[in-house]
PDB file of N, CA and C in Angstrom:
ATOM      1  N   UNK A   1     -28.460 204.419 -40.328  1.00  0.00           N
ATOM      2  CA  UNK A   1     -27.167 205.060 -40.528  1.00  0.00           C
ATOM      3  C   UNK A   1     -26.063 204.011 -40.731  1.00  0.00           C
ATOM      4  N   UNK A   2     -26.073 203.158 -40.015  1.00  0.00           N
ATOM      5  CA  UNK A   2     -25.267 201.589 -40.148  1.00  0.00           C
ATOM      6  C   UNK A   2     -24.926 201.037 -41.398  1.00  0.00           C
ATOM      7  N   UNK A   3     -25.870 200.981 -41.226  1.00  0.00           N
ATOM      8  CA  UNK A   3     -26.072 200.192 -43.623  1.00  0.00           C
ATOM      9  C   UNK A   3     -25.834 201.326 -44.087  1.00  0.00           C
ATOM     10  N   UNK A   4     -25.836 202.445 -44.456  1.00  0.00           N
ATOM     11  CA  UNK A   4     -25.665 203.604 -45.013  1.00  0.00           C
ATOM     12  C   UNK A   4     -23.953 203.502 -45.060  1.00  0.00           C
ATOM     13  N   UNK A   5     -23.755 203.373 -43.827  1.00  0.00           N
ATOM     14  CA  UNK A   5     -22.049 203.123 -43.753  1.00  0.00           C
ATOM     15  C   UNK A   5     -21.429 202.152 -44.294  1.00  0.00           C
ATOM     16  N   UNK A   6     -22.022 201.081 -43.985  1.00  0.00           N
ATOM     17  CA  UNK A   6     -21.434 199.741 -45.061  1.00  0.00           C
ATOM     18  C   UNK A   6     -21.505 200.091 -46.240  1.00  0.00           C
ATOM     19  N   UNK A   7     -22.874 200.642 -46.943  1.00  0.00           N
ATOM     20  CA  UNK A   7     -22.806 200.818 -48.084  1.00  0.00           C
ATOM     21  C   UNK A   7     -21.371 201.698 -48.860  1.00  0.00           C
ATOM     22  N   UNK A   8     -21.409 202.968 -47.949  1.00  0.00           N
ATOM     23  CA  UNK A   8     -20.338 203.790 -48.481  1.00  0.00           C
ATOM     24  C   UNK A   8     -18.719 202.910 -48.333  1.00  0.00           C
ATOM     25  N   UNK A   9     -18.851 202.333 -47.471  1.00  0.00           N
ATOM     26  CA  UNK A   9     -17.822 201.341 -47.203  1.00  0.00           C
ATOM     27  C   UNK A   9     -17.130 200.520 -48.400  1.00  0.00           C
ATOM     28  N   UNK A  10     -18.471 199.681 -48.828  1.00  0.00           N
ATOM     29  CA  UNK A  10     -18.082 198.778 -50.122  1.00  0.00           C
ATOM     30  C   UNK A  10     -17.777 199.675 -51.182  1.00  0.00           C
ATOM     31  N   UNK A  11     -18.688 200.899 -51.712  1.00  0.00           N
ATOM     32  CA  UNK A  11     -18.431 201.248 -52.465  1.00  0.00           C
ATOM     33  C   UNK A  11     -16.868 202.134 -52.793  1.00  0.00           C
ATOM     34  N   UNK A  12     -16.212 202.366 -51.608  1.00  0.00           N
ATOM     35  CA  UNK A  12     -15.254 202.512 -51.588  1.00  0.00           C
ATOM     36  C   UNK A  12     -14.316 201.439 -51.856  1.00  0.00           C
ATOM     37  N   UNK A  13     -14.151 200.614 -51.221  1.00  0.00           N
ATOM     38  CA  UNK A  13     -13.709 199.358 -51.921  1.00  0.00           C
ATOM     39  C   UNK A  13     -13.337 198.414 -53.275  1.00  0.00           C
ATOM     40  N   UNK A  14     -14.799 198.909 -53.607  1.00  0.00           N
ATOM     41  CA  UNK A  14     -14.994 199.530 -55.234  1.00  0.00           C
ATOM     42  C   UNK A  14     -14.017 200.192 -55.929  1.00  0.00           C
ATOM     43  N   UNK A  15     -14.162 201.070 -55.474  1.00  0.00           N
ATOM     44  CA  UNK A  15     -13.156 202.355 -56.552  1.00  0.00           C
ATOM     45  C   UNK A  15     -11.479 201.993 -56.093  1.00  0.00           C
ATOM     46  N   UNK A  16     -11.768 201.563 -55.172  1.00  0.00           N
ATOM     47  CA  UNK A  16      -9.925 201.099 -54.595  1.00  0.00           C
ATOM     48  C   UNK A  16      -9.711 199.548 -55.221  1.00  0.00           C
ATOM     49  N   UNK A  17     -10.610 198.668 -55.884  1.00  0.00           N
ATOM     50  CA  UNK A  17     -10.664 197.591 -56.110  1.00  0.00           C
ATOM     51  C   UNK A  17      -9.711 197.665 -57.611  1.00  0.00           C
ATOM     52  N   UNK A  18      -9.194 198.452 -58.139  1.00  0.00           N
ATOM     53  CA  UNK A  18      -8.454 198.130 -59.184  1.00  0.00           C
ATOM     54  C   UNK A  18      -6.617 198.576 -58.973  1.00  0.00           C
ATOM     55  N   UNK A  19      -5.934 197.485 -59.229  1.00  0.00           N
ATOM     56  CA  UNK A  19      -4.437 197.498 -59.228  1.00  0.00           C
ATOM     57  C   UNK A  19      -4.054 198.974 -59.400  1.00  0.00           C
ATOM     58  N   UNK A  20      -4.434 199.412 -61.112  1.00  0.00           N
ATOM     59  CA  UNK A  20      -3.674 201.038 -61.211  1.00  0.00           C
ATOM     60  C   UNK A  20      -4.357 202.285 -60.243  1.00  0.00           C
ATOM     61  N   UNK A  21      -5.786 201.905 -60.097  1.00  0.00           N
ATOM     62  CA  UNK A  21      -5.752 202.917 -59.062  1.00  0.00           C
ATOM     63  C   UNK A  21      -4.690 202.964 -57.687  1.00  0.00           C
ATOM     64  N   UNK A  22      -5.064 202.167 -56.685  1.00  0.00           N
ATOM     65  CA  UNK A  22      -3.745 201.626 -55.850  1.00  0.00           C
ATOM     66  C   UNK A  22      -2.322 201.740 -56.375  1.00  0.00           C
ATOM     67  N   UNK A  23      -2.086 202.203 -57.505  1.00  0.00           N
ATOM     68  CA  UNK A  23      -0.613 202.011 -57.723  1.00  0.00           C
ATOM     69  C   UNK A  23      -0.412 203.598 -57.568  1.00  0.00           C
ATOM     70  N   UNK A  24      -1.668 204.037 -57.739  1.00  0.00           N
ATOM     71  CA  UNK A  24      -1.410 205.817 -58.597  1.00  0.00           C
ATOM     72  C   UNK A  24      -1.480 206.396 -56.270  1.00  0.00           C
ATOM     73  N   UNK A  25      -2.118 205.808 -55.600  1.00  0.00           N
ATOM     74  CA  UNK A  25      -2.621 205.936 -54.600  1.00  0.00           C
ATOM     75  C   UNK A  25      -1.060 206.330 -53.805  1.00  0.00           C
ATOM     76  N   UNK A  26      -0.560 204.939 -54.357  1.00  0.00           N
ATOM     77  CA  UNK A  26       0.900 204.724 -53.389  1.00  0.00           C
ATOM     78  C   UNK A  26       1.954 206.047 -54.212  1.00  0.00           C
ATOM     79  N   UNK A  27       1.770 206.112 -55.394  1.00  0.00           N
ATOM     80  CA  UNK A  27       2.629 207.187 -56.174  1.00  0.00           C
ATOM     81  C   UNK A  27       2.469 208.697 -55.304  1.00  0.00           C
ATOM     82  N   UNK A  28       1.118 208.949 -55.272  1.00  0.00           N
ATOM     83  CA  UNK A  28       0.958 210.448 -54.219  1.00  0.00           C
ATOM     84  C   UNK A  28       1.213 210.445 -53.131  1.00  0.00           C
ATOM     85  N   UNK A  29       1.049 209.113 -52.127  1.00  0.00           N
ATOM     86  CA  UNK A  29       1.528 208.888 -50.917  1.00  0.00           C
ATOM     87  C   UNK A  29       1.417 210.346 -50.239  1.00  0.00           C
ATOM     88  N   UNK A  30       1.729 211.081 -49.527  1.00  0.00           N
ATOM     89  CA  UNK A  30       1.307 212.420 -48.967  1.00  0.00           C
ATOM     90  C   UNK A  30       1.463 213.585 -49.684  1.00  0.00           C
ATOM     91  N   UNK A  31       1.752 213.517 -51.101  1.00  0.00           N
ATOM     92  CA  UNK A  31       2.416 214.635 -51.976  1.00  0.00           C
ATOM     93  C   UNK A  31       1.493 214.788 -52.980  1.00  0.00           C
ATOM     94  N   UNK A  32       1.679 216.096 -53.642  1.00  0.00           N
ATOM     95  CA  UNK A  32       0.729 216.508 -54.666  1.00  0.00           C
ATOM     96  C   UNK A  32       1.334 216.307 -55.830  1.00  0.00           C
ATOM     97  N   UNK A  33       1.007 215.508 -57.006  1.00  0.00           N
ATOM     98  CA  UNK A  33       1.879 215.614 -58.670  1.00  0.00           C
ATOM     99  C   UNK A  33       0.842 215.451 -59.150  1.00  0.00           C
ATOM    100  N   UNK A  34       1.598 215.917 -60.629  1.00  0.00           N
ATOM    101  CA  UNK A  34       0.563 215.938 -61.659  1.00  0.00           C
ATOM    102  C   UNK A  34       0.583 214.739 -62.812  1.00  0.00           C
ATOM    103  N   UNK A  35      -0.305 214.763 -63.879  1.00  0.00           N
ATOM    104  CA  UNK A  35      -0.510 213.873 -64.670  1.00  0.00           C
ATOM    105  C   UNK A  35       0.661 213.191 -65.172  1.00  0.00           C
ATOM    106  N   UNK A  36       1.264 214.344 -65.250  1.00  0.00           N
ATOM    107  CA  UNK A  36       2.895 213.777 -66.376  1.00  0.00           C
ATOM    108  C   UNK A  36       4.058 213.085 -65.202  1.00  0.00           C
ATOM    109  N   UNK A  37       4.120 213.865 -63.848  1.00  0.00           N
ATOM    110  CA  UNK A  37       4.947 213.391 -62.814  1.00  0.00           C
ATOM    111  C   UNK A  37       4.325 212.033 -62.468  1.00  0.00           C
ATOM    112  N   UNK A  38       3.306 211.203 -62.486  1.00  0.00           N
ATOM    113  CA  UNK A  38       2.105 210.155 -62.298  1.00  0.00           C
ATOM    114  C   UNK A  38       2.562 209.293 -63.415  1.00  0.00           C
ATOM    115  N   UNK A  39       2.330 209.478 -64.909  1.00  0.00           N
ATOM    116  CA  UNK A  39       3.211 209.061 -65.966  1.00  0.00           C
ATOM    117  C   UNK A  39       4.011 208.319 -65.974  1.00  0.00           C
ATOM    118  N   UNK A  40       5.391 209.456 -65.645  1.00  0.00           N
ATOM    119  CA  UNK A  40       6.847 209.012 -65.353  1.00  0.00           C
ATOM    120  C   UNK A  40       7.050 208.233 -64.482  1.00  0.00           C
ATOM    121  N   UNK A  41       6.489 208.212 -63.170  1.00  0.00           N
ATOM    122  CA  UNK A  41       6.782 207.008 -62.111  1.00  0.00           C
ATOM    123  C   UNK A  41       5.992 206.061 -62.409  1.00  0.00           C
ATOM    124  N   UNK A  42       4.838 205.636 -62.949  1.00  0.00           N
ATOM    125  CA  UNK A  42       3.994 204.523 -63.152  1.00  0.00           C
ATOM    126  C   UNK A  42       4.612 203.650 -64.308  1.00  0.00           C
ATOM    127  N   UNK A  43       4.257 204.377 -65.569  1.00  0.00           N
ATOM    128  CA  UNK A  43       4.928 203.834 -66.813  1.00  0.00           C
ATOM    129  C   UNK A  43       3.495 203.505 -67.240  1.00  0.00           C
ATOM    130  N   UNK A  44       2.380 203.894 -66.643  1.00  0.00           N
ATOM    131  CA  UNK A  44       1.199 203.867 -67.454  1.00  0.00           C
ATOM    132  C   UNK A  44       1.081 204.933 -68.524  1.00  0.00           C
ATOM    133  N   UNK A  45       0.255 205.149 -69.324  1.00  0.00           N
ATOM    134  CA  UNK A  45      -0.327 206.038 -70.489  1.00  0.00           C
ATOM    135  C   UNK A  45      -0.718 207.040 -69.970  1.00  0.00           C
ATOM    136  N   UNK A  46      -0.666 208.235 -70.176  1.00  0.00           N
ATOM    137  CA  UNK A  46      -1.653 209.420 -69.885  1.00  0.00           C
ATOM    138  C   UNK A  46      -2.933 209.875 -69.834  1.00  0.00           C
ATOM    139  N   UNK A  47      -3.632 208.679 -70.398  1.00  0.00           N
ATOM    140  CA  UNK A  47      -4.953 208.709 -71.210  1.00  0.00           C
ATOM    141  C   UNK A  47      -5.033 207.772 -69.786  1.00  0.00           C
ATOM    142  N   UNK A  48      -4.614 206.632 -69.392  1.00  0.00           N
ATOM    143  CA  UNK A  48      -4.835 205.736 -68.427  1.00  0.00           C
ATOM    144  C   UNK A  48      -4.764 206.553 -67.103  1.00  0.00           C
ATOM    145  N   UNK A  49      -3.752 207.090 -66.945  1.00  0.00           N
ATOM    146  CA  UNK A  49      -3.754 207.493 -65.584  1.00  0.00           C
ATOM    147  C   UNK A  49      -4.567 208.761 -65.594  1.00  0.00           C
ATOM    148  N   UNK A  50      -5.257 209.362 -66.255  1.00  0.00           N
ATOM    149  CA  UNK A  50      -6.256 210.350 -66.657  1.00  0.00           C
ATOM    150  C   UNK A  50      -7.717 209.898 -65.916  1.00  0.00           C
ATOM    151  N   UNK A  51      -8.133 208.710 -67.011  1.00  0.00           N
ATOM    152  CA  UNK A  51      -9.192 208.287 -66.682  1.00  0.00           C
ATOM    153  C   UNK A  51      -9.734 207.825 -65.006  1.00  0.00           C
ATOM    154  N   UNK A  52      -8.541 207.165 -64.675  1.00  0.00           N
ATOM    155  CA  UNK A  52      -8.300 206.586 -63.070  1.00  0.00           C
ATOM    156  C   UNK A  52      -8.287 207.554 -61.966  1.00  0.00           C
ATOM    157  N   UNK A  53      -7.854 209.119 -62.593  1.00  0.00           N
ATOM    158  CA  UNK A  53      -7.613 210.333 -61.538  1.00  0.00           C
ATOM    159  C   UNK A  53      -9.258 210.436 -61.762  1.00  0.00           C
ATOM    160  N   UNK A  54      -9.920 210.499 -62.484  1.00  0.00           N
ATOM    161  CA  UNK A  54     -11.450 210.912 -62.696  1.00  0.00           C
ATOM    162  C   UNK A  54     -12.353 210.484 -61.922  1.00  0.00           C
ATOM    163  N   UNK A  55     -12.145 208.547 -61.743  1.00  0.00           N
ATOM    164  CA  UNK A  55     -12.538 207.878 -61.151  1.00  0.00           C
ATOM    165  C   UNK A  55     -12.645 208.263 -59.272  1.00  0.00           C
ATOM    166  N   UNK A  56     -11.404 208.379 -59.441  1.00  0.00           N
ATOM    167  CA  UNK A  56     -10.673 208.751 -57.783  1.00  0.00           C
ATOM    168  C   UNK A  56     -11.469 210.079 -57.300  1.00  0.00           C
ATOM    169  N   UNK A  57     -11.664 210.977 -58.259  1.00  0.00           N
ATOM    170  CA  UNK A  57     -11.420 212.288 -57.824  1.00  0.00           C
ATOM    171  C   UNK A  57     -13.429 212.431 -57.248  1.00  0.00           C
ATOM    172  N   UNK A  58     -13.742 211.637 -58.775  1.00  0.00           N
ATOM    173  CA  UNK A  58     -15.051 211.618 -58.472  1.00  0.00           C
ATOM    174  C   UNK A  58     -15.894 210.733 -57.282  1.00  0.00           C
ATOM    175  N   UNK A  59     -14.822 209.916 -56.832  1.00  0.00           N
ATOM    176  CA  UNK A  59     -15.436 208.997 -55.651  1.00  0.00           C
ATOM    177  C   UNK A  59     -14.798 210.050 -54.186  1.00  0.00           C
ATOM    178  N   UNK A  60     -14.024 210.892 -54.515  1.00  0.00           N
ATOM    179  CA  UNK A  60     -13.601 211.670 -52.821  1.00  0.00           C
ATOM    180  C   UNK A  60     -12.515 211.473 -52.728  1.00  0.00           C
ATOM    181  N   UNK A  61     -11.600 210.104 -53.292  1.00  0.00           N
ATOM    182  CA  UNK A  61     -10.536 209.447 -52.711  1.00  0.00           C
ATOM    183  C   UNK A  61      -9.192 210.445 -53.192  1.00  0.00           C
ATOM    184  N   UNK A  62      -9.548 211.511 -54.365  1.00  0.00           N
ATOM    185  CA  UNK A  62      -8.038 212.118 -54.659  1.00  0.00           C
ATOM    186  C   UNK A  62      -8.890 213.985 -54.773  1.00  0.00           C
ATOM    187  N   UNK A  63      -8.315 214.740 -54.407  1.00  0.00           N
ATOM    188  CA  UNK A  63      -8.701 215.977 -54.761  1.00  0.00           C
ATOM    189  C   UNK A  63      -7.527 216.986 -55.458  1.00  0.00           C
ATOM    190  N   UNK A  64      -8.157 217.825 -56.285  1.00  0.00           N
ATOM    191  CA  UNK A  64      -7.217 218.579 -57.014  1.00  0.00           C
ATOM    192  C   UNK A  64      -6.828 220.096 -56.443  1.00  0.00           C
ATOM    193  N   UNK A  65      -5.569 220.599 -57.334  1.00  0.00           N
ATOM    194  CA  UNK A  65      -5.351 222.204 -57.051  1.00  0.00           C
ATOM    195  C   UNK A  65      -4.776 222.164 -58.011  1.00  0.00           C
ATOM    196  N   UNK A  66      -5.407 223.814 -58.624  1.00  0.00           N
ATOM    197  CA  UNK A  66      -4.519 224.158 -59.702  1.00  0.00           C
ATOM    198  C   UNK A  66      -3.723 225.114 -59.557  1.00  0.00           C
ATOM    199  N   UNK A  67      -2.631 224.779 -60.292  1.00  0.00           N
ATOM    200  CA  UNK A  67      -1.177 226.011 -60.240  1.00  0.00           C
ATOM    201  C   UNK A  67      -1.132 226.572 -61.423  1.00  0.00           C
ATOM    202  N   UNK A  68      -1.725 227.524 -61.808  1.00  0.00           N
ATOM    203  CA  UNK A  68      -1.255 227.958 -63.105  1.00  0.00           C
ATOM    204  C   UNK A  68      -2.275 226.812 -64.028  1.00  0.00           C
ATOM    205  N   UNK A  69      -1.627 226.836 -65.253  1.00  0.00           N
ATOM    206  CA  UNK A  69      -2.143 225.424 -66.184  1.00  0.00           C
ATOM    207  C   UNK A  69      -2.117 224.353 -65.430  1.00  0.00           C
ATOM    208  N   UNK A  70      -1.207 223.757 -64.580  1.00  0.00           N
ATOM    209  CA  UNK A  70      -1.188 222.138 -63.898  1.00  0.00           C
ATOM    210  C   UNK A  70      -2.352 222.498 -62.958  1.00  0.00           C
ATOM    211  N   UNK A  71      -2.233 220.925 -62.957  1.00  0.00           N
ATOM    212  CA  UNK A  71      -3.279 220.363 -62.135  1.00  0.00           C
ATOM    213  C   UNK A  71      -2.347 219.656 -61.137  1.00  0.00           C
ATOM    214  N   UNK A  72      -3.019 219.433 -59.871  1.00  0.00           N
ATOM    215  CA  UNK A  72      -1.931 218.549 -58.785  1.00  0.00           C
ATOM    216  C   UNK A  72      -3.230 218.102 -58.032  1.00  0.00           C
ATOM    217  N   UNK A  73      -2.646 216.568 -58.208  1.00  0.00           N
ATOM    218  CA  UNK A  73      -3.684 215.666 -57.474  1.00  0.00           C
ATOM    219  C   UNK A  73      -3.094 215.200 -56.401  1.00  0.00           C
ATOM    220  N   UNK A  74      -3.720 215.208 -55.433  1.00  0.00           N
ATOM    221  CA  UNK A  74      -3.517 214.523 -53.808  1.00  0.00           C
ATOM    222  C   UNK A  74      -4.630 213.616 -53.197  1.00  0.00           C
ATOM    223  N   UNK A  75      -4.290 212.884 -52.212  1.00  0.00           N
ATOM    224  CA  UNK A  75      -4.830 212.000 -51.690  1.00  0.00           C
ATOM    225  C   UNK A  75      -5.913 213.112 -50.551  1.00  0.00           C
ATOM    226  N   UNK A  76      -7.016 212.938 -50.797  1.00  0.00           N
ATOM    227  CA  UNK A  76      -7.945 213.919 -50.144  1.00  0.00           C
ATOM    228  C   UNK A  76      -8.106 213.791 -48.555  1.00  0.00           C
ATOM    229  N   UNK A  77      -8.112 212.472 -47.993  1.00  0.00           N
ATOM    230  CA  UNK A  77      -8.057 211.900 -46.769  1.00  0.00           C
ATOM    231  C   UNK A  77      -6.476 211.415 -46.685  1.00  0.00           C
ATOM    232  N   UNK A  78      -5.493 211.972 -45.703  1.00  0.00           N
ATOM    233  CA  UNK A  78      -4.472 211.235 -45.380  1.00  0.00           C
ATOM    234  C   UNK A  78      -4.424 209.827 -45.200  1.00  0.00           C
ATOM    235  N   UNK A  79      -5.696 209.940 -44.128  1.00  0.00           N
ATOM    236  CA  UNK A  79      -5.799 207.996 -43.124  1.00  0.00           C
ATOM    237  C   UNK A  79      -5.732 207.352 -44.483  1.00  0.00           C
ATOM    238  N   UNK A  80      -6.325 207.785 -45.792  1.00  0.00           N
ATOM    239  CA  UNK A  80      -6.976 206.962 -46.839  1.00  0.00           C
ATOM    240  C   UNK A  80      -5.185 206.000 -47.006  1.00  0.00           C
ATOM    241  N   UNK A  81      -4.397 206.651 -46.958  1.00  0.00           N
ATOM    242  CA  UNK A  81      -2.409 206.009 -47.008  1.00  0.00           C
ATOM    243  C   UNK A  81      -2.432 205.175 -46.094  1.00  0.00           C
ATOM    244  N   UNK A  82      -2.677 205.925 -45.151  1.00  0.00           N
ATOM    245  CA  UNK A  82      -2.718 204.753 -43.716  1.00  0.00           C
ATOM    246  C   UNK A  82      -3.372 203.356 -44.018  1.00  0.00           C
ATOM    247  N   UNK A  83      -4.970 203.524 -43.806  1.00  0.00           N
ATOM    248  CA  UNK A  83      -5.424 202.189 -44.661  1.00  0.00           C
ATOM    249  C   UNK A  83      -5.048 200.840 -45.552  1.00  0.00           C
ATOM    250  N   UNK A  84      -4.572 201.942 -46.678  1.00  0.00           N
ATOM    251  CA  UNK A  84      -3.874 201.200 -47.364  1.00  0.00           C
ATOM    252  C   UNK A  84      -2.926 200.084 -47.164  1.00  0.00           C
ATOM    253  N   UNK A  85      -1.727 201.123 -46.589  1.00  0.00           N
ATOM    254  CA  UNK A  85      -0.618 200.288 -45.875  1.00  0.00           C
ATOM    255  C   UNK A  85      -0.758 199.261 -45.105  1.00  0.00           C
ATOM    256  N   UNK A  86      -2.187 199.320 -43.936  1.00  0.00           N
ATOM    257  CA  UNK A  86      -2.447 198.204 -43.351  1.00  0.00           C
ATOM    258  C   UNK A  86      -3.226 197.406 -44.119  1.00  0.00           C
ATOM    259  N   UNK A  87      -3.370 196.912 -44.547  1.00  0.00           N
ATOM    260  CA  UNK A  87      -4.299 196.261 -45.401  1.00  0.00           C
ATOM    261  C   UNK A  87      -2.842 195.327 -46.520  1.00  0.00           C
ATOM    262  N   UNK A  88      -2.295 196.528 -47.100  1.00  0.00           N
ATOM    263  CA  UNK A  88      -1.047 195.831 -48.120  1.00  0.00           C
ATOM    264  C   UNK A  88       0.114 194.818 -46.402  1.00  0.00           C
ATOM    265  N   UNK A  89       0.102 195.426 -45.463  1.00  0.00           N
ATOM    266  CA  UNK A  89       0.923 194.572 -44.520  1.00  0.00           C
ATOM    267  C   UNK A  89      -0.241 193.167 -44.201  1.00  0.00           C
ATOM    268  N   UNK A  90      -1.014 193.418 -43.662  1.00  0.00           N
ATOM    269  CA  UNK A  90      -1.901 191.824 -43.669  1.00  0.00           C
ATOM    270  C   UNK A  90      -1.006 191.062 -45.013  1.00  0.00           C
ATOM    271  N   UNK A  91      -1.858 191.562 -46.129  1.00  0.00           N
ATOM    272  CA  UNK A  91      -1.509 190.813 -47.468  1.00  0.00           C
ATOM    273  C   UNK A  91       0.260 190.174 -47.423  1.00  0.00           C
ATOM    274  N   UNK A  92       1.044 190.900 -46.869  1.00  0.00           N
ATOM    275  CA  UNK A  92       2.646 190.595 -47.100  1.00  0.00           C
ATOM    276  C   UNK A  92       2.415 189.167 -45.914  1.00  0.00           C
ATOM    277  N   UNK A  93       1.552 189.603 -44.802  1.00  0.00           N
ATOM    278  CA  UNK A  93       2.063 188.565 -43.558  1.00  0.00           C
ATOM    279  C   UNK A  93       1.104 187.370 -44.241  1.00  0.00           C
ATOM    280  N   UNK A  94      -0.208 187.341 -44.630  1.00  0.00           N
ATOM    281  CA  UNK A  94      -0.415 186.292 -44.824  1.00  0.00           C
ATOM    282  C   UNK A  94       0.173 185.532 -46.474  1.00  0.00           C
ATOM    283  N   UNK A  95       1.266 185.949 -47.019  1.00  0.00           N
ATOM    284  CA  UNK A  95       1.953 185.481 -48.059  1.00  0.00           C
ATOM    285  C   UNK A  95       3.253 185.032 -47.467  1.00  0.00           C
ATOM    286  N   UNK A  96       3.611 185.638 -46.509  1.00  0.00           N
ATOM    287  CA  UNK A  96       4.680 184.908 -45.663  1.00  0.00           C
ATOM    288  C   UNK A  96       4.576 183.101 -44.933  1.00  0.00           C
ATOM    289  N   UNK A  97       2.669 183.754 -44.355  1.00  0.00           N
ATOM    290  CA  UNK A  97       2.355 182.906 -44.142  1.00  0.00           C
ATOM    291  C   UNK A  97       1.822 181.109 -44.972  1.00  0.00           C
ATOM    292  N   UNK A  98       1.831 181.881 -46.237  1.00  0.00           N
ATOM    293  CA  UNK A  98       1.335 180.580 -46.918  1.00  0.00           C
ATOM    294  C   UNK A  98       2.960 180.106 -47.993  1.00  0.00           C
ATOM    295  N   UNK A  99       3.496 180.976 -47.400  1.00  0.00           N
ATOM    296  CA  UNK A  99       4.818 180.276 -47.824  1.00  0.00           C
ATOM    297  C   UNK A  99       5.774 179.683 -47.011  1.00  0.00           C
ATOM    298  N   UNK A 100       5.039 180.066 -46.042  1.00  0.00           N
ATOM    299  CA  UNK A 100       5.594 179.293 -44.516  1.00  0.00           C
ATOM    300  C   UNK A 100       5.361 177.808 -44.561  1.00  0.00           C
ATOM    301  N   UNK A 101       4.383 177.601 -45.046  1.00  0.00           N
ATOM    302  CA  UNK A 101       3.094 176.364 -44.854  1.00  0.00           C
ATOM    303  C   UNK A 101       3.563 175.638 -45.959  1.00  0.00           C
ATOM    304  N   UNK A 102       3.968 176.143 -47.265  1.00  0.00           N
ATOM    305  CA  UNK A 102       4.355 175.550 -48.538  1.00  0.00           C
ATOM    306  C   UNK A 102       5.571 175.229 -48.183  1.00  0.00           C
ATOM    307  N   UNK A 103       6.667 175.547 -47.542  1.00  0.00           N
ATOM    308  CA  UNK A 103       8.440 175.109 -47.317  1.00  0.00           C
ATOM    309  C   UNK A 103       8.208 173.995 -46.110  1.00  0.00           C
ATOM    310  N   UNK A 104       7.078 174.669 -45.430  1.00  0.00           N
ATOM    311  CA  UNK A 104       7.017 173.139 -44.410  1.00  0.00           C
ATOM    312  C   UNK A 104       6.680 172.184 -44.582  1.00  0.00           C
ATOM    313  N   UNK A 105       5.478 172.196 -45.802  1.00  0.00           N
ATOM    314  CA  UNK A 105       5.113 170.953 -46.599  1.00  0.00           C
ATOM    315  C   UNK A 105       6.315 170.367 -47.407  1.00  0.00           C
ATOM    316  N   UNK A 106       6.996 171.077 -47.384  1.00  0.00           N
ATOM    317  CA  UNK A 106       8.339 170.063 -48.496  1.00  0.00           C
ATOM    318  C   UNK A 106       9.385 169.840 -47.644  1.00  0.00           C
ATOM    319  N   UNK A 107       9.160 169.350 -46.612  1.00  0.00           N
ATOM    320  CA  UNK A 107      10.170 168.621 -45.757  1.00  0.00           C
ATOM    321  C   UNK A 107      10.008 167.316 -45.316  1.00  0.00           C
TER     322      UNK A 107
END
């Protein structure tokens, strides 16, 4: 069951391993929008942020509802935001940190 978990682990990692996914991730943040509202705040293509909801949707990480014709994509797991955030705060502290190290070297 262990390795089974790692496995699902990495492969999650995987599908979170690309910039526009993560960008589209932080865009839904706890809210439901659709392709064109995703669009407008990204400034990616439609065809792009299309393909990436597919990706997402098909790995678990985003789930849909439809209203009428729209579609509204959400983050399927809340924690999945949570995560994130910790993970993007490490990244800020250890860039603090190696710029800490770089201003102290130039003294």
């Amino acid at each position: 069951m262990e390795n089974e978990l790692f496995d699902m682990h990495a492969e999650l990692c995987k599908t979170l391993s690309d910039p526009k996914r993560l960008r589209i991730l932080y865009l839904l943040g706890g809210n439901e929008k659709s392709v064109s509202e995703l669009v407008k705040q990204s400034g990616l293509r439609q065809a792009n942020i299309s393909q990436h909801l597919a990706i997402l949707r098909q790995k678990g990480v985003v789930s849909t509802k439809r209203k009428g014709k729209l579609v509204l994509y959400r983050i399927a797991f809340p924690k999945m935001v949570k995560a994130c955030n910790l993970i993007r705060e490490v990244l800020l502290e250890q860039a603090e940190q190696k710029s800490k190290i770089f201003r102290d070297g130039k003294k």
